[in-house]
N, C-alpha and C. Protein backbone atom coordinates (compact mmCIF):
# COMPACT_ATOMS: atom_id res chain seq x y z
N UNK A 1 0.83 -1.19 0.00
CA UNK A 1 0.00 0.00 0.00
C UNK A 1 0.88 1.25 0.00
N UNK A 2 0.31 2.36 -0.69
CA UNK A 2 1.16 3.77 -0.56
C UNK A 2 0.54 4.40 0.88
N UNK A 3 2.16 5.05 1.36
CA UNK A 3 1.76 5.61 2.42
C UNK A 3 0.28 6.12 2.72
N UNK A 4 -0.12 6.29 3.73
CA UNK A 4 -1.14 7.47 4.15
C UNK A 4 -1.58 8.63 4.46
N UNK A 5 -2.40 9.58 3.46
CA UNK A 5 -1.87 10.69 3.54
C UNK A 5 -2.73 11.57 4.70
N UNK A 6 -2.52 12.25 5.03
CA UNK A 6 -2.99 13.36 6.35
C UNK A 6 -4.15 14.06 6.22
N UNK A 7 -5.02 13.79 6.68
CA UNK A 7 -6.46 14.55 6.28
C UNK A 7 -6.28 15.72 5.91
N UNK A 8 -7.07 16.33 5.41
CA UNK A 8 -6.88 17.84 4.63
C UNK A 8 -6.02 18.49 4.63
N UNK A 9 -5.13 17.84 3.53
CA UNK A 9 -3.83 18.21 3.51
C UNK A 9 -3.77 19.22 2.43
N UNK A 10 -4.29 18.49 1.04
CA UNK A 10 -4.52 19.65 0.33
C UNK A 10 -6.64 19.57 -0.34
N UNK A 11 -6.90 20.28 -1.18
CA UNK A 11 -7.95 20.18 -1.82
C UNK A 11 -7.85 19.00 -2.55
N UNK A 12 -8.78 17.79 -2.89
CA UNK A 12 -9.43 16.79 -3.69
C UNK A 12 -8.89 17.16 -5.48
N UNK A 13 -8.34 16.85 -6.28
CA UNK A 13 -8.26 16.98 -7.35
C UNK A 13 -8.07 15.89 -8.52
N UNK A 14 -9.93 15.01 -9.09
CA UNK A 14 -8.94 14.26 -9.89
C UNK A 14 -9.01 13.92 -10.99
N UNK A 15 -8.25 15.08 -11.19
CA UNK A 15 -7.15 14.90 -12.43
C UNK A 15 -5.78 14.25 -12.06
N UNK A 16 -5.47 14.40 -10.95
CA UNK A 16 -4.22 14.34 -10.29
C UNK A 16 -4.57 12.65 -9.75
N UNK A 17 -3.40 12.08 -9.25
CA UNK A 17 -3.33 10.78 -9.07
C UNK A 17 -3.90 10.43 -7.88
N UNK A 18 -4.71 9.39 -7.41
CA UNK A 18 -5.42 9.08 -6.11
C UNK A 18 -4.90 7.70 -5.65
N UNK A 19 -5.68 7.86 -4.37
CA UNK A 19 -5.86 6.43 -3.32
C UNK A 19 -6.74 6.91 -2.68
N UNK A 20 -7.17 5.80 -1.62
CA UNK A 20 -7.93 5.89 -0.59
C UNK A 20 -7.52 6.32 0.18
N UNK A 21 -7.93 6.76 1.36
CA UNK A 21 -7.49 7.66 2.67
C UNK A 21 -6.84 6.78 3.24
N UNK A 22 -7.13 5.54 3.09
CA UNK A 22 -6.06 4.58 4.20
C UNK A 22 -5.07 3.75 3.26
N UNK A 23 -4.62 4.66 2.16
CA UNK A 23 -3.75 3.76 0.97
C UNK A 23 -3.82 2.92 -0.23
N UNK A 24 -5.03 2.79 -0.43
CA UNK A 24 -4.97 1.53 -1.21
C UNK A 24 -5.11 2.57 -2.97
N UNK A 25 -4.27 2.17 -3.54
CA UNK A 25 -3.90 2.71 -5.05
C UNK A 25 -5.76 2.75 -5.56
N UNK A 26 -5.88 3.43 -6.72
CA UNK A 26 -7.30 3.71 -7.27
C UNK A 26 -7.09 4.55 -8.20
N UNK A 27 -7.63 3.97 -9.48
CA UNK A 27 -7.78 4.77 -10.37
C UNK A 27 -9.28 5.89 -10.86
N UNK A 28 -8.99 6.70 -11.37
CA UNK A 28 -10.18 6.77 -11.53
C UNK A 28 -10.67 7.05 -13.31
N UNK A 29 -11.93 6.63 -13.12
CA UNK A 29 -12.88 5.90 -14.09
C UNK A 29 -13.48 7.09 -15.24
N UNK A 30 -14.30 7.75 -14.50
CA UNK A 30 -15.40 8.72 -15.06
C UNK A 30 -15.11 9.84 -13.91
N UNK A 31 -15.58 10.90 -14.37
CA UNK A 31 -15.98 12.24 -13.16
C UNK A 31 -17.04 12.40 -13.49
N UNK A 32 -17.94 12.31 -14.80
CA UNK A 32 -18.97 12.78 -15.16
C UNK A 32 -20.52 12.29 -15.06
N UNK A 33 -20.84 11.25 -14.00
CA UNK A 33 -22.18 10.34 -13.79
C UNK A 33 -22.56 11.36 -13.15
N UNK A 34 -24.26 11.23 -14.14
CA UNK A 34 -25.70 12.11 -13.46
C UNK A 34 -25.75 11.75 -12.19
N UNK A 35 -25.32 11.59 -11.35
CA UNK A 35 -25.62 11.16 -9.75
C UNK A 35 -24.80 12.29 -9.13
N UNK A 36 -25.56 11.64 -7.75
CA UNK A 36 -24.90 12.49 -6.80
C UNK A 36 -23.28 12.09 -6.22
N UNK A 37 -23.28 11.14 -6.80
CA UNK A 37 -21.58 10.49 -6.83
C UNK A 37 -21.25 10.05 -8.20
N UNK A 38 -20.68 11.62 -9.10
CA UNK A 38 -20.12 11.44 -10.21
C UNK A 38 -18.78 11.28 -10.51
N UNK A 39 -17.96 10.79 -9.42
CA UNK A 39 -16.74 10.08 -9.65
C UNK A 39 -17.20 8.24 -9.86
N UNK A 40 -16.53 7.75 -10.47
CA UNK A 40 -16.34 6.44 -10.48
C UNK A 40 -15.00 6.03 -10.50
N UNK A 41 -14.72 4.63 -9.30
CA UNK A 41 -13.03 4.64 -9.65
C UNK A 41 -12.91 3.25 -9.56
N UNK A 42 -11.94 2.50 -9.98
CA UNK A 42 -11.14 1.37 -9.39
C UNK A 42 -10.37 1.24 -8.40
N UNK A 43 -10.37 0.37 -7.27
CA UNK A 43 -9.92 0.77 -5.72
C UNK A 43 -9.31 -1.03 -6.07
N UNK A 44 -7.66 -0.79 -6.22
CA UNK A 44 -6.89 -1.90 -5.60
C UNK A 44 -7.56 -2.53 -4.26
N UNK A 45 -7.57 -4.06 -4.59
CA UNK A 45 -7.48 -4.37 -3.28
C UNK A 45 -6.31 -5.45 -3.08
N UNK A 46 -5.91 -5.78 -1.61
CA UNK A 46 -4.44 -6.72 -1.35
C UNK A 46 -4.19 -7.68 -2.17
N UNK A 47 -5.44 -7.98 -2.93
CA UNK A 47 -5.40 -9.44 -3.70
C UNK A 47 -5.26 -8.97 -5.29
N UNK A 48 -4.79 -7.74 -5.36
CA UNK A 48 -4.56 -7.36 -6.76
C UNK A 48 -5.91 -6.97 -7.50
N UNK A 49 -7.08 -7.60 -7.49
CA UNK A 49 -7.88 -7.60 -8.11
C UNK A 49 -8.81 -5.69 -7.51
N UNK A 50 -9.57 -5.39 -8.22
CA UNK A 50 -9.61 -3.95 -8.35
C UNK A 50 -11.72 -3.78 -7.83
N UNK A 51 -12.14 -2.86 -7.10
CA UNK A 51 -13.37 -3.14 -6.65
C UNK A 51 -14.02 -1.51 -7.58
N UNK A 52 -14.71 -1.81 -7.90
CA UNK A 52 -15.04 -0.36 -8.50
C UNK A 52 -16.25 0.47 -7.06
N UNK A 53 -16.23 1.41 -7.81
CA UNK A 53 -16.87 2.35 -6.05
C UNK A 53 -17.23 3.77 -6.91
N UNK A 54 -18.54 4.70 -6.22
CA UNK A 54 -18.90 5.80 -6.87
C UNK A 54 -18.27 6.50 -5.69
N UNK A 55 -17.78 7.84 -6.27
CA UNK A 55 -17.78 8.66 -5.34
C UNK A 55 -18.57 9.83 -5.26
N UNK A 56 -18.54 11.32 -4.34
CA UNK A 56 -19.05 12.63 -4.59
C UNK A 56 -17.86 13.28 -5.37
N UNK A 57 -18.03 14.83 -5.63
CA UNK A 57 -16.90 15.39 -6.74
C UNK A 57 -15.88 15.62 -5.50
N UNK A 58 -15.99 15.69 -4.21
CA UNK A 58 -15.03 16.05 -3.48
C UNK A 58 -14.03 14.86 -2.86
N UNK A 59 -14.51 13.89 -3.67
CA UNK A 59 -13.29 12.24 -3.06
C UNK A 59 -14.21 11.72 -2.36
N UNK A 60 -15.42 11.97 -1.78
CA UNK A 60 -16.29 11.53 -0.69
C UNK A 60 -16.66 10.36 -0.98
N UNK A 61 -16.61 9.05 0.27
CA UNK A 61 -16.86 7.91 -0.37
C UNK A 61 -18.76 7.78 0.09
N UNK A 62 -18.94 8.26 0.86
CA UNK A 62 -20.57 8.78 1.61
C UNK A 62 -20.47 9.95 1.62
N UNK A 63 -21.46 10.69 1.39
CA UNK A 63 -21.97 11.93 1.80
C UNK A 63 -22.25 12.81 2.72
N UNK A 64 -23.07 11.37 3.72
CA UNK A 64 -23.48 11.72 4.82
C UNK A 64 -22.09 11.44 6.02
N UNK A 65 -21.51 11.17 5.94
CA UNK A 65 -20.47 10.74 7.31
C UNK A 65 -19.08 12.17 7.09
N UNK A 66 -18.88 12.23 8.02
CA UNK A 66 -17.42 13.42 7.64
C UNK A 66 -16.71 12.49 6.69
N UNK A 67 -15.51 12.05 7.69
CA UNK A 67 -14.38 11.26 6.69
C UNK A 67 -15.00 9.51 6.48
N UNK A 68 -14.36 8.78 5.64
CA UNK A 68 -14.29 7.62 5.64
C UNK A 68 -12.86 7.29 5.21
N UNK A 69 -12.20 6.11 5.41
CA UNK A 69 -11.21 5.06 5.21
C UNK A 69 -11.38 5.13 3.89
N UNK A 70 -12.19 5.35 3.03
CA UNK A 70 -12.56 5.05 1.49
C UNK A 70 -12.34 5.73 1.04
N UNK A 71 -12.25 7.10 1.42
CA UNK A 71 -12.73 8.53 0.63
C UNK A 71 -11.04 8.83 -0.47
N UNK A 72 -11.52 8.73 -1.31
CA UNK A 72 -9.98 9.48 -2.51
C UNK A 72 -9.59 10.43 -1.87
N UNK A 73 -8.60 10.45 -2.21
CA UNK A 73 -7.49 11.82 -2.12
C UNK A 73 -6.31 11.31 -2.82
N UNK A 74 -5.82 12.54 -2.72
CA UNK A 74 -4.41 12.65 -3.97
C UNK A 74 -3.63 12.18 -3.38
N UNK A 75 -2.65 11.59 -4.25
CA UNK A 75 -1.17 11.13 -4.06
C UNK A 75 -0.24 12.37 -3.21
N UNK A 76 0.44 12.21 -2.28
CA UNK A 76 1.26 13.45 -2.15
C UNK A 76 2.55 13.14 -3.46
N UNK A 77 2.56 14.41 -3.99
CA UNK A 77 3.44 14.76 -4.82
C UNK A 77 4.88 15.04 -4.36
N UNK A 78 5.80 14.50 -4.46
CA UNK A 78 7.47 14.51 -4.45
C UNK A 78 7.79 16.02 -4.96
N UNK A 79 8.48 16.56 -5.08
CA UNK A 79 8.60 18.19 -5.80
C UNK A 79 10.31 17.89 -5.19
N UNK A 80 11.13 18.58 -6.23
CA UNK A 80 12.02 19.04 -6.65
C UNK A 80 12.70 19.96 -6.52
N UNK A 81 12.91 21.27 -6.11
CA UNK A 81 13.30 22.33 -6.58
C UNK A 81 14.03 22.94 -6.10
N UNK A 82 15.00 23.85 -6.62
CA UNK A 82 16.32 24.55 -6.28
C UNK A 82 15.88 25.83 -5.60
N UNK A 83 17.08 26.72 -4.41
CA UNK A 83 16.40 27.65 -3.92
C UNK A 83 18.16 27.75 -3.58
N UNK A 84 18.12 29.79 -4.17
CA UNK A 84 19.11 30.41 -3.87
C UNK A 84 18.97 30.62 -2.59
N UNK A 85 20.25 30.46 -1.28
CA UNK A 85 19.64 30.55 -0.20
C UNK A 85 19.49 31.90 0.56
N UNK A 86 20.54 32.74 -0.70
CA UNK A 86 20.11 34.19 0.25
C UNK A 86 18.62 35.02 -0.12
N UNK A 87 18.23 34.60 -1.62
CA UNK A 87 16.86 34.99 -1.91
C UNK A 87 15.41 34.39 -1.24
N UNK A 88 15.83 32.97 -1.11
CA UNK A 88 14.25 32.04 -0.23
C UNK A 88 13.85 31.61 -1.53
N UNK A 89 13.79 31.87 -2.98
CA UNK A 89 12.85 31.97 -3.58
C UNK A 89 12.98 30.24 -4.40
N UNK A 90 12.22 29.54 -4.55
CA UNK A 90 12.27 28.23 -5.32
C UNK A 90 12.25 28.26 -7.48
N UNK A 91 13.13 27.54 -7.21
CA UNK A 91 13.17 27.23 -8.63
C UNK A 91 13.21 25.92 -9.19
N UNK A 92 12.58 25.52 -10.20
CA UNK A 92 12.17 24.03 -10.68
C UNK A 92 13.43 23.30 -11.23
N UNK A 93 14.45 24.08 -11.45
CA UNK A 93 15.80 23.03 -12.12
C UNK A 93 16.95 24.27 -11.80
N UNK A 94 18.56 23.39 -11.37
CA UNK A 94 19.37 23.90 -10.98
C UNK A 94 19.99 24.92 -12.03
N UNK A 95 19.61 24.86 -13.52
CA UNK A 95 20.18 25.96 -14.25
C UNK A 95 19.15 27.47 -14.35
N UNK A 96 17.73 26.74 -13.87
CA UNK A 96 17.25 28.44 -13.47
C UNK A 96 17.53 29.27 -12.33
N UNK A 97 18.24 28.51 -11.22
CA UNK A 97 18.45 28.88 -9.78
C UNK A 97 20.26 29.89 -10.31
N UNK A 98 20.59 28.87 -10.72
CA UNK A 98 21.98 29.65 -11.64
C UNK A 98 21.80 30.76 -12.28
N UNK A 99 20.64 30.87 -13.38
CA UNK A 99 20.73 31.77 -14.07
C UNK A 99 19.88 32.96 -13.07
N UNK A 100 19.08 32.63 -11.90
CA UNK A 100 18.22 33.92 -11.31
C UNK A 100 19.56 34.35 -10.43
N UNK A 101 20.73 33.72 -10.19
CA UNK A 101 21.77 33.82 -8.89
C UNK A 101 22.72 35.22 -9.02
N UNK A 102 22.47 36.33 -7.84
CA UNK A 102 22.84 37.49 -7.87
C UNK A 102 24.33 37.96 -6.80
N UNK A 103 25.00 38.79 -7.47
CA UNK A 103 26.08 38.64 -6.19
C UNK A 103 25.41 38.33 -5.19
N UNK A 104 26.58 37.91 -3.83
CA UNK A 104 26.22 37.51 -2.54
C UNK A 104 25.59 36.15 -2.50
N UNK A 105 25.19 35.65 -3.52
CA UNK A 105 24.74 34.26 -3.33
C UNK A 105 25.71 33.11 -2.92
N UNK A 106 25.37 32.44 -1.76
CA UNK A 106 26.41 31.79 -1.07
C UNK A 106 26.27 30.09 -1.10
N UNK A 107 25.03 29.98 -1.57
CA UNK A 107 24.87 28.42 -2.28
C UNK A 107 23.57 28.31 -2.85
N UNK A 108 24.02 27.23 -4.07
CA UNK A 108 22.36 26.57 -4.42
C UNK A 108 22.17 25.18 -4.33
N UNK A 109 21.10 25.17 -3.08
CA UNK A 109 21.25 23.79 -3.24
C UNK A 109 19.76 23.05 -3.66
N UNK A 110 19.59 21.95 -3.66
CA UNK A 110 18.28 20.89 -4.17
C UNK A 110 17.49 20.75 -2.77
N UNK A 111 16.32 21.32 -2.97
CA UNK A 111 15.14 21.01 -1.85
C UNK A 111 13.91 19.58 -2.28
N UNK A 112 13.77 18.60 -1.64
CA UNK A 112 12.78 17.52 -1.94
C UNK A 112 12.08 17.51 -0.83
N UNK A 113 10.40 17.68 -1.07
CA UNK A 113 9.57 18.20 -0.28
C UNK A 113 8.71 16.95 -0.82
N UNK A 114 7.34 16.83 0.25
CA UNK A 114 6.16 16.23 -0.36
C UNK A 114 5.21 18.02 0.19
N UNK A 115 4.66 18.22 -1.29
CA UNK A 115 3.41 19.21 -1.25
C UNK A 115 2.58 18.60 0.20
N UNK A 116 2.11 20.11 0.64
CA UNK A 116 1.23 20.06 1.65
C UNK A 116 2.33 19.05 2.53
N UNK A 117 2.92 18.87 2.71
CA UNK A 117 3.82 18.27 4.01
C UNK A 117 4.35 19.63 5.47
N UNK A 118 3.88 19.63 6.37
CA UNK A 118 4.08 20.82 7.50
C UNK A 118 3.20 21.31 7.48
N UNK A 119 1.93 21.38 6.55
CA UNK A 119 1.20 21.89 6.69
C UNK A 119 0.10 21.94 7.60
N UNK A 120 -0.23 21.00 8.50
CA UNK A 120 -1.09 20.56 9.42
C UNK A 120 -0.82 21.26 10.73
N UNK A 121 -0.92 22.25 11.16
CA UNK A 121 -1.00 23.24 11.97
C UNK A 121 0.12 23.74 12.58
């Protein structure tokens, strides 16, 4: 199973890659069913084989309950990026951190973050 990610960590988005709240890989199907749960997805289960499941547009696996164990959410995303350290400012590859780098700059180094990671209060 992929890790587990942290309740409202970021906003529901999927376009972007999912699982279940408690890990289990899931693809998804459709966004667009006339229902009140117009996600449709494929939800891995341990035995490989795949359970299909409707959701709401917000990952919701019920409506009525706050969270569930079921409910989609996004993959946390890995990110990359370079940051001059006397500016703060992030850059996506070490030759733009080079080319933004102004006297006084005293290193550039590689930051690997997961999005929405620290973010929880």
């Amino acid at each position: 199973m992929i890790a587990k990610q942290r309740e409202n960590a970021m906003p529901f988005d999927p376009k972007k890659p999912v699982q279940t709240r408690d890990g289990y890989p899931a693809r998804i199907l459709a966004t667009d069913v006339q229902d009140s749960h117009p996600i449709v997805a494929a939800v891995t289960r341990d035995d490989g084989k795949e359970i299909i499941r409707s959701y709401c547009s917000d990952g919701h696996y019920l409506s009525t309950v706050g969270t569930s164990v079921c409910d989609l959410v996004n993959i946390p995303e890995r990110c990359v990026r370079w940051v001059n350290l006397y500016r703060g400012a992030l850059y996506p590859s070490k030759e733009e951190a080079r080319f933004s780098r102004g006297s006084g700059c005293i290193a550039a180094v590689e930051v690997t973050f997961i999005e929405g990671e620290g973010l929880d209060g």
